[in-house]
Structures are given as C-alpha cells and as structure tokens.
Protein backbone atom coordinates (compact mmCIF):
# COMPACT_ATOMS: atom_id res chain seq x y z
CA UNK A 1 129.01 88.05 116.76
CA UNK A 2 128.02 90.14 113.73
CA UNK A 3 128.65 93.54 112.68
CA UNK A 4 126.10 95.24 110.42
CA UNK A 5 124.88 98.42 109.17
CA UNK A 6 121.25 99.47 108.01
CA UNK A 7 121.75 100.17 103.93
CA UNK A 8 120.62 103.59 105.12
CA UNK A 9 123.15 104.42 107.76
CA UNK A 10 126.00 103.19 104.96
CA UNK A 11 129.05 105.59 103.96
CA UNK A 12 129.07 107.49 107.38
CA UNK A 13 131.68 105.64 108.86
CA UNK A 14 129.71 103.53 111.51
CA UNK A 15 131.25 100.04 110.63
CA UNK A 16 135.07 101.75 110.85
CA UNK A 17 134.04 103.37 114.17
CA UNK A 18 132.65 99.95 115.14
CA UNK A 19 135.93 97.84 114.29
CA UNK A 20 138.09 100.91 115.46
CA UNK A 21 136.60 100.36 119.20
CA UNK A 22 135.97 96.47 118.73
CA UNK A 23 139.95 96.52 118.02
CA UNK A 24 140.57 99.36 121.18
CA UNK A 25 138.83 96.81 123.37
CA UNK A 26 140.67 93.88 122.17
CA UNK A 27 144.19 95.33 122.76
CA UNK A 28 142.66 95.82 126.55
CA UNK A 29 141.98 92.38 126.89
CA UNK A 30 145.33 91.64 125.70
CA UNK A 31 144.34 89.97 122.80
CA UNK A 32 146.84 89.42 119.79
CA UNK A 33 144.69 89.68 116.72
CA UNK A 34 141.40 90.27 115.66
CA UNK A 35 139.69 87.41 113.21
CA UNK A 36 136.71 87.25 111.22
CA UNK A 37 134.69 86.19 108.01
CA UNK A 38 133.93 87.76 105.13
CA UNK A 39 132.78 86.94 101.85
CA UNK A 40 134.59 88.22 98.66
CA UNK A 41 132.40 91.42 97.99
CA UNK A 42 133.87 92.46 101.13
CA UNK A 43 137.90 92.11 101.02
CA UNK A 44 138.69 95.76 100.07
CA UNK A 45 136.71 97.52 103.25
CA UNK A 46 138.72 94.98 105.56
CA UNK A 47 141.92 95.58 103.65
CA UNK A 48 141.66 99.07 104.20
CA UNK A 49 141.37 98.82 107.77
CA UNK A 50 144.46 96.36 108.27
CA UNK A 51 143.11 93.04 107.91
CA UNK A 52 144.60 90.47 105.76
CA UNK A 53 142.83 87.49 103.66
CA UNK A 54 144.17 84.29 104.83
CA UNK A 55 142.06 82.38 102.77
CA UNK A 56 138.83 80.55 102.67
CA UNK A 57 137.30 79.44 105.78
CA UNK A 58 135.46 75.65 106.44
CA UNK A 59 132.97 78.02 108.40
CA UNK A 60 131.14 79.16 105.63
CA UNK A 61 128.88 82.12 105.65
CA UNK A 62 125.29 81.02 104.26
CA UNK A 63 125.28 82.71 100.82
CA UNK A 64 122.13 82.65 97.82
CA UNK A 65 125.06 83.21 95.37
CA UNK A 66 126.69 80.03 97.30
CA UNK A 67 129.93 82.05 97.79
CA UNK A 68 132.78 80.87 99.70
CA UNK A 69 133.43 82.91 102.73
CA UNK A 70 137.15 84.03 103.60
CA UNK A 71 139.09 84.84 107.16
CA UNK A 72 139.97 88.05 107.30
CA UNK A 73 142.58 88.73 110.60
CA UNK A 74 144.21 91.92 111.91
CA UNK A 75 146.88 91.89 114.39
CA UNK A 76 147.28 94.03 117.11
C-alpha cells in the first residue's frame, strides 16, 4: 500500500489526515505499531507525526537518485 498526494493538493493536511485515520483503524484492529518506508527526503514529516527511523530497509524503494530507503514505525 502507498500513500500519496497530487503536488497540487500538498500543504493542506491530506497525508496527516490520511495516517491520522490509517493509525485510528489500526488501533481497532488491535494492531501494535504502524511500519513503513521512506526515503531520506522524507524523515522529518514522519518524525513529526510519531514515527521513528529504525534504519535502512533491504526493501528498497526504486529511486533515480539510487537512494536507500529507511523504515519508519510508530507504535500505538
């Protein structure tokens, strides 16, 4: 699963309202934490909403700038 924003819908607070109800859900179901992947550019948003880097992931994220991508996990 992805989460994404058009460029023009940006700085509205869709992607917060998105991972605010993606992490409402997730407590429903019980679930303990909330884990995803991120590359670097993107640390600071996530850190701001609670996650925390635990360090590159094998999984990478196909990037032109051949960027290492990074789990990013929350806990509920």
């Amino acid at each position: 699963m992805s989460l994404a924003v058009a460029p023009e819908c940006r700085k509205r607070g869709i992607a917060t309202e998105l991972l605010d109800r993606m992490a409402q859900v997730a407590k429903l179901e019980n679930r303990r934490a909330i884990s995803l992947t991120c590359l670097p550019k993107l640390f600071s948003f996530y850190e701001k909403r609670g996650y925390q880097n635990e360090g590159k992931t094998t999984d990478d994220i196909p990037d032109p700038d051949n960027e290492s991508s990074y789990n990013m996990v929350k806990k509920l």
